[in-house]
N, C-alpha and C. Protein backbone atom coordinates (compact mmCIF):
# COMPACT_ATOMS: atom_id res chain seq x y z
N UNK A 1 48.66 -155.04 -111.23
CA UNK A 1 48.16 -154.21 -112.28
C UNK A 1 47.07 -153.30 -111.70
N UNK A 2 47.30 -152.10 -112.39
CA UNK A 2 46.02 -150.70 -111.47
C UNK A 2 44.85 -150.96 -112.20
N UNK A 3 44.05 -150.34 -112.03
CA UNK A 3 42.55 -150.83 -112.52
C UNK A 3 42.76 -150.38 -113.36
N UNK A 4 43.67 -149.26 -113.83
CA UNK A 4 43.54 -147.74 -115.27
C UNK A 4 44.32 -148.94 -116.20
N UNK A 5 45.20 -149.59 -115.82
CA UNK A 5 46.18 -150.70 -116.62
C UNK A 5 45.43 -151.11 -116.93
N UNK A 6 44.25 -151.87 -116.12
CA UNK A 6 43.53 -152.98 -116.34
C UNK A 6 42.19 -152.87 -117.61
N UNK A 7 41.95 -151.47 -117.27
CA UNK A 7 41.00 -151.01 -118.04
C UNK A 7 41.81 -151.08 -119.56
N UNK A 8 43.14 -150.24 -119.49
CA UNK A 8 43.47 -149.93 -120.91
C UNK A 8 43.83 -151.13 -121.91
N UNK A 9 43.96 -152.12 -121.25
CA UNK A 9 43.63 -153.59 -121.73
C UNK A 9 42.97 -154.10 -121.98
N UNK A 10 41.95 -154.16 -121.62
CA UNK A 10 40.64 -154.18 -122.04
C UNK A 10 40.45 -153.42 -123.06
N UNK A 11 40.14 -152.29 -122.94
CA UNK A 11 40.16 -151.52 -124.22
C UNK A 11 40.80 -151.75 -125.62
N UNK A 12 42.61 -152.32 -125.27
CA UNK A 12 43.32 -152.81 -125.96
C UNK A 12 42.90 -153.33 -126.63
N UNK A 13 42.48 -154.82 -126.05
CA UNK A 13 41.83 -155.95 -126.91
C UNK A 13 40.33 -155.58 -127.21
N UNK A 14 39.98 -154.78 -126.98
CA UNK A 14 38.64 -154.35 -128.36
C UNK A 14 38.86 -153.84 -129.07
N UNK A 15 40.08 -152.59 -129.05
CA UNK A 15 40.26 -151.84 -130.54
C UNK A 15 40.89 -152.85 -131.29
N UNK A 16 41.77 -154.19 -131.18
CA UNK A 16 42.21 -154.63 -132.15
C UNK A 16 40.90 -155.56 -132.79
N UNK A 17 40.04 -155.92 -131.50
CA UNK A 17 38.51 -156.82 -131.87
C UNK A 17 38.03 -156.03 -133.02
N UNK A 18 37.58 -154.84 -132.90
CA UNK A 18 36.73 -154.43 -133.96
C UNK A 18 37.89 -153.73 -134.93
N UNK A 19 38.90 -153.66 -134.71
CA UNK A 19 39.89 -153.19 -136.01
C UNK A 19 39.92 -154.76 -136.75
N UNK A 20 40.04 -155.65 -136.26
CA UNK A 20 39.81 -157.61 -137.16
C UNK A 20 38.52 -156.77 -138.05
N UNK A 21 37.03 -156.56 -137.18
CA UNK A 21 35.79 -156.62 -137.92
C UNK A 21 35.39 -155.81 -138.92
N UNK A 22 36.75 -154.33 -138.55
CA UNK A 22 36.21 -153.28 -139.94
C UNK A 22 37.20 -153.53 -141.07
N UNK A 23 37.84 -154.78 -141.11
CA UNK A 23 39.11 -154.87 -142.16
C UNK A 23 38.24 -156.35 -142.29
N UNK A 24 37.17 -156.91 -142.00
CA UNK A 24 36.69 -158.30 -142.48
C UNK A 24 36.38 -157.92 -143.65
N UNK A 25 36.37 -158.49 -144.93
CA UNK A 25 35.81 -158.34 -146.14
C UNK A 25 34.09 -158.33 -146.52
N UNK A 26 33.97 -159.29 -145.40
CA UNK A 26 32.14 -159.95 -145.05
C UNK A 26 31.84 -158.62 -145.10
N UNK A 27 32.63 -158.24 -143.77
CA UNK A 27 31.39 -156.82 -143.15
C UNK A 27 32.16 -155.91 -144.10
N UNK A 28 33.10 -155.44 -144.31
CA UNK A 28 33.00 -153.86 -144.89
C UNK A 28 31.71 -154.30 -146.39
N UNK A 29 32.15 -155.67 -146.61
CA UNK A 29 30.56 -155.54 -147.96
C UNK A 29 29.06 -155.46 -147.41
N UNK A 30 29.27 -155.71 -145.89
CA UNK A 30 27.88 -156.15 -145.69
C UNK A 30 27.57 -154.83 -145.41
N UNK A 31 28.24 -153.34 -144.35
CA UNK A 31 27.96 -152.61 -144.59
C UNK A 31 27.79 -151.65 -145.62
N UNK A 32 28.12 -151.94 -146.78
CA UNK A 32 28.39 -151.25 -148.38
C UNK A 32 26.89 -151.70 -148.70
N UNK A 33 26.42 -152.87 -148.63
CA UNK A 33 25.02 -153.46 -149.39
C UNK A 33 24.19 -152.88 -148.46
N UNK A 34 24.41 -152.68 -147.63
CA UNK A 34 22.82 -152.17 -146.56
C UNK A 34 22.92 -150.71 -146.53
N UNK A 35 24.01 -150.23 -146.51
CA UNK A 35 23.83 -148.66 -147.59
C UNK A 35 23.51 -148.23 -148.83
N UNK A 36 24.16 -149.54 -149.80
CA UNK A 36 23.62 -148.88 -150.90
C UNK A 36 21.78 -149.30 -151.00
N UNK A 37 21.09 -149.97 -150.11
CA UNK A 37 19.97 -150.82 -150.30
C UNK A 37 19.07 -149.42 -149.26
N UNK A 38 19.17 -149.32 -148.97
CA UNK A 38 18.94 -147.69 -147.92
C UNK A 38 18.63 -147.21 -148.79
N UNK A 39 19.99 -146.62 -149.67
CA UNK A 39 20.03 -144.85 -150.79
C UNK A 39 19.04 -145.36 -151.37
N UNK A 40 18.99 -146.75 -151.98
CA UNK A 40 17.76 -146.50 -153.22
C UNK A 40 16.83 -147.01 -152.93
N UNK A 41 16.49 -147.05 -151.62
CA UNK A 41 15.14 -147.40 -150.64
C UNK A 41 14.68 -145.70 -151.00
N UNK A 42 15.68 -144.69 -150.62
CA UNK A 42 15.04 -143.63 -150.35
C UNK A 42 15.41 -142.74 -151.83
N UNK A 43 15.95 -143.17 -152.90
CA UNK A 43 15.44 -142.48 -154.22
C UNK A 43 14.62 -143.16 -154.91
N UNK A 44 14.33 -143.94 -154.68
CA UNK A 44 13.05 -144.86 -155.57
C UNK A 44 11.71 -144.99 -154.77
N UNK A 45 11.93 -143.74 -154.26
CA UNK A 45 10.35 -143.98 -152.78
C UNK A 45 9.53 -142.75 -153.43
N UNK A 46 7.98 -143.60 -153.53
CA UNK A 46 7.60 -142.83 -154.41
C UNK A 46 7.01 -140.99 -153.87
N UNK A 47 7.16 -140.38 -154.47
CA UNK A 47 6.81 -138.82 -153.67
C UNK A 47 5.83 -139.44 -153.26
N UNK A 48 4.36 -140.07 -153.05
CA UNK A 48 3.41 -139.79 -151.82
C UNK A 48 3.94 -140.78 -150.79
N UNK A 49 5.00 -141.22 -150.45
CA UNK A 49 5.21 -142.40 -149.96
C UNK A 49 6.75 -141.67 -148.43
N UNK A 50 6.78 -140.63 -147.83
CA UNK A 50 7.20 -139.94 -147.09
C UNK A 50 7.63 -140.93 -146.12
N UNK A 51 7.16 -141.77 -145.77
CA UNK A 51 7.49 -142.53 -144.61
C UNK A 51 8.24 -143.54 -144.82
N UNK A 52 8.48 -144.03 -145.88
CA UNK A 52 9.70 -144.89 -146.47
C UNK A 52 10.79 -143.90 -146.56
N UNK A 53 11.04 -142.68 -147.35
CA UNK A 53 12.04 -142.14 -147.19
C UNK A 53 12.54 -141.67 -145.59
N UNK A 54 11.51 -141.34 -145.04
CA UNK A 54 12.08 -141.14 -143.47
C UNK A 54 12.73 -142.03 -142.71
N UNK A 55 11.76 -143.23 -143.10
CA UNK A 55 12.17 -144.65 -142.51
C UNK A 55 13.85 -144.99 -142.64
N UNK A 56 13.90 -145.15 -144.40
CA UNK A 56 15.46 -145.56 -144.75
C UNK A 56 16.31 -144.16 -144.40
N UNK A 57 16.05 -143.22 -144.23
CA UNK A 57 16.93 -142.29 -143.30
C UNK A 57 17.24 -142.73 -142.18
N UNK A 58 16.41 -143.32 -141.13
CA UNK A 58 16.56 -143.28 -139.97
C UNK A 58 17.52 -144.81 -139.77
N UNK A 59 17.17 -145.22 -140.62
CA UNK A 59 18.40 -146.65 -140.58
C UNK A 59 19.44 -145.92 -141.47
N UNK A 60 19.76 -145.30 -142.20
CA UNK A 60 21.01 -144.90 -142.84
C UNK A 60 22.14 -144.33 -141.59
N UNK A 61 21.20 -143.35 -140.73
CA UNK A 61 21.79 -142.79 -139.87
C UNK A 61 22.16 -143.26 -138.42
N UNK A 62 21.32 -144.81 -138.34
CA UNK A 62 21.95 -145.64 -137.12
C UNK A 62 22.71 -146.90 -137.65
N UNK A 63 23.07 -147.42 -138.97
CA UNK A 63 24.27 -147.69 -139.39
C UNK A 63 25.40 -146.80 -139.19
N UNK A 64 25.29 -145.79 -139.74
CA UNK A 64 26.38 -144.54 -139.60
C UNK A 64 26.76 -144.79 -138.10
N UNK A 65 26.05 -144.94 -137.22
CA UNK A 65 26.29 -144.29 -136.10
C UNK A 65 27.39 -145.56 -135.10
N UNK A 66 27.01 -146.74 -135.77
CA UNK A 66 27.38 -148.04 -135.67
C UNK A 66 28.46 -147.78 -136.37
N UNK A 67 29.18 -147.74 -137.11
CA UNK A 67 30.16 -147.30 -138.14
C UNK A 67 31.09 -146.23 -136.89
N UNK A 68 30.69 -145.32 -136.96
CA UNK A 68 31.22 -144.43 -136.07
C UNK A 68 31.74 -144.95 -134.54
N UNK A 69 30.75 -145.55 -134.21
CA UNK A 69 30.66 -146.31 -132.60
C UNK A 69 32.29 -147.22 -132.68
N UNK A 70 32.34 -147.70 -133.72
CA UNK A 70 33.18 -149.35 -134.27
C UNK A 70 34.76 -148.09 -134.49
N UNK A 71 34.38 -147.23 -135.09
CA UNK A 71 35.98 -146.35 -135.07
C UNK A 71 36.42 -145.33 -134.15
N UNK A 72 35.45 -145.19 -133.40
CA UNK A 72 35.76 -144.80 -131.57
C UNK A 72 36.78 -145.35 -131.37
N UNK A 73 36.19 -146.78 -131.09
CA UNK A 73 36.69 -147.91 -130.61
C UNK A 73 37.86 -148.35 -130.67
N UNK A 74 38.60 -148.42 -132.21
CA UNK A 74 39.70 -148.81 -132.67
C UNK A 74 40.63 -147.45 -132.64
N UNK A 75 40.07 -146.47 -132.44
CA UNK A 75 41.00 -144.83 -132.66
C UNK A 75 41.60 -145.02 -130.89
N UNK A 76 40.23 -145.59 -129.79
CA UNK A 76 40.86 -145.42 -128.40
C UNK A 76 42.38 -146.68 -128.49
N UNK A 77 41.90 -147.78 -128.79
CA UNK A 77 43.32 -148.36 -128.81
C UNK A 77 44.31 -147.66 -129.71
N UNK A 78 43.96 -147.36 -130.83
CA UNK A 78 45.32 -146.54 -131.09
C UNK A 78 46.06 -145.40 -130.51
N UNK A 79 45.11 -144.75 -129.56
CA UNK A 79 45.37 -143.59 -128.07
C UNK A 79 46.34 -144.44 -127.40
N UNK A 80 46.01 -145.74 -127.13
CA UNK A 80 46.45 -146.47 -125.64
C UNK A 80 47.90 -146.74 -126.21
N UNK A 81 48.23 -147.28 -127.45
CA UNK A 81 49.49 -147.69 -128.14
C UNK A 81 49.88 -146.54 -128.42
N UNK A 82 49.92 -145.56 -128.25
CA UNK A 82 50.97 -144.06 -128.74
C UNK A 82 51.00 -143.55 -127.27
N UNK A 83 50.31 -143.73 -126.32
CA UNK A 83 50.55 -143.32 -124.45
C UNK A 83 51.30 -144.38 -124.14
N UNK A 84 51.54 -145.78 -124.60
CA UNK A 84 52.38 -146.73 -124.08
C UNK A 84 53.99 -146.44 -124.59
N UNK A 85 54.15 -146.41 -126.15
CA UNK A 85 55.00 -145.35 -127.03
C UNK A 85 55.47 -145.14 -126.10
N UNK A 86 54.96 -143.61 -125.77
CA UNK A 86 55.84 -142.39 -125.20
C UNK A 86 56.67 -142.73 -123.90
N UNK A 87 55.55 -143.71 -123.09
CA UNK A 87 55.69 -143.67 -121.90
C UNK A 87 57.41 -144.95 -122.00
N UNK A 88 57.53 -145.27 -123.12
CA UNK A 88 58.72 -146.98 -123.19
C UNK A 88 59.48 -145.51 -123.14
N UNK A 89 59.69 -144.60 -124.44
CA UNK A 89 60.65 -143.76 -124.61
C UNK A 89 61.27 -142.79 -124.02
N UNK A 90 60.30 -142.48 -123.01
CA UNK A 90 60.55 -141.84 -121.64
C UNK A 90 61.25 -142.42 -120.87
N UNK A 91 61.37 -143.41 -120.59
CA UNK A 91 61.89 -144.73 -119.91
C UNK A 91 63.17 -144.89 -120.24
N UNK A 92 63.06 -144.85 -121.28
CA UNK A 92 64.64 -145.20 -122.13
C UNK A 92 65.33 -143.99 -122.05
N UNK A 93 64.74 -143.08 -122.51
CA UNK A 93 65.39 -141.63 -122.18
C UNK A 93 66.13 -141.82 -120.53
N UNK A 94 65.26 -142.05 -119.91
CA UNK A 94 65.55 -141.63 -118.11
C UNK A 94 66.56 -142.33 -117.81
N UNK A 95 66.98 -143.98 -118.54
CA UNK A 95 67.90 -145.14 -118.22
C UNK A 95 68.73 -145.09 -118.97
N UNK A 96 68.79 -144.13 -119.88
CA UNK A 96 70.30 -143.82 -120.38
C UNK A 96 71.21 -142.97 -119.49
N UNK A 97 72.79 -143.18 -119.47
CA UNK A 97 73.32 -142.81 -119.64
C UNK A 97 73.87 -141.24 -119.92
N UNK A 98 74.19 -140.05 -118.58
CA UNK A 98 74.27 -138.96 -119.13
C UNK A 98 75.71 -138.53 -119.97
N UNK A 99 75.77 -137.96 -121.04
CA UNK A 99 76.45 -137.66 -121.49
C UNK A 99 77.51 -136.58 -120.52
N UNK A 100 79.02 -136.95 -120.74
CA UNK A 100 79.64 -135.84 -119.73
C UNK A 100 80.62 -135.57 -120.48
């Protein structure tokens, strides 16, 4: 196996790892409650109180980013399974049989 094999296996088995963790019921609620606990961190912050709303911004936007990070992740294995795809059907194409 080439290291690029070796790698895309790896990879493999994390996009299906964190495709298990964004289809867990736990976490898609656990990220739903720590967003909605954020938004009304930062609409119930009182106008002289600026640094709570900045604050729950700055965690709104490194959840997000965690969120984002987690569907990288699962979008590259779905890259690796549509390059494996092509590459079977290519294969099959080449080991058929020419028509005469």
């Amino acid at each position: 196996m080439t290291d690029e094999e070796l790698k895309e296996e790896q990879d493999l088995a994390r996009a299906r790892q964190v495709q298990q963790l964004l289809e867990d019921p736990i976490i898609v609620q656990a990220f739903a409650d720590v967003r909605d606990r954020l938004t009304q961190q930062m609409i119930n912050a009182p106008m002289g109180d600026p640094s709570l709303i900045v604050g729950s911004h700055a965690q709104l936007q490194a959840l997000t980013q965690v969120e984002q990070q987690l569907q990288r992740a699962m979008e590259t294995g779905k890259l690796i399974l549509e390059k494996e795809e092509q590459r079977l059907e290519m294969e099959s194409f080449l080991d058929e049989d020419p028509v005469e």
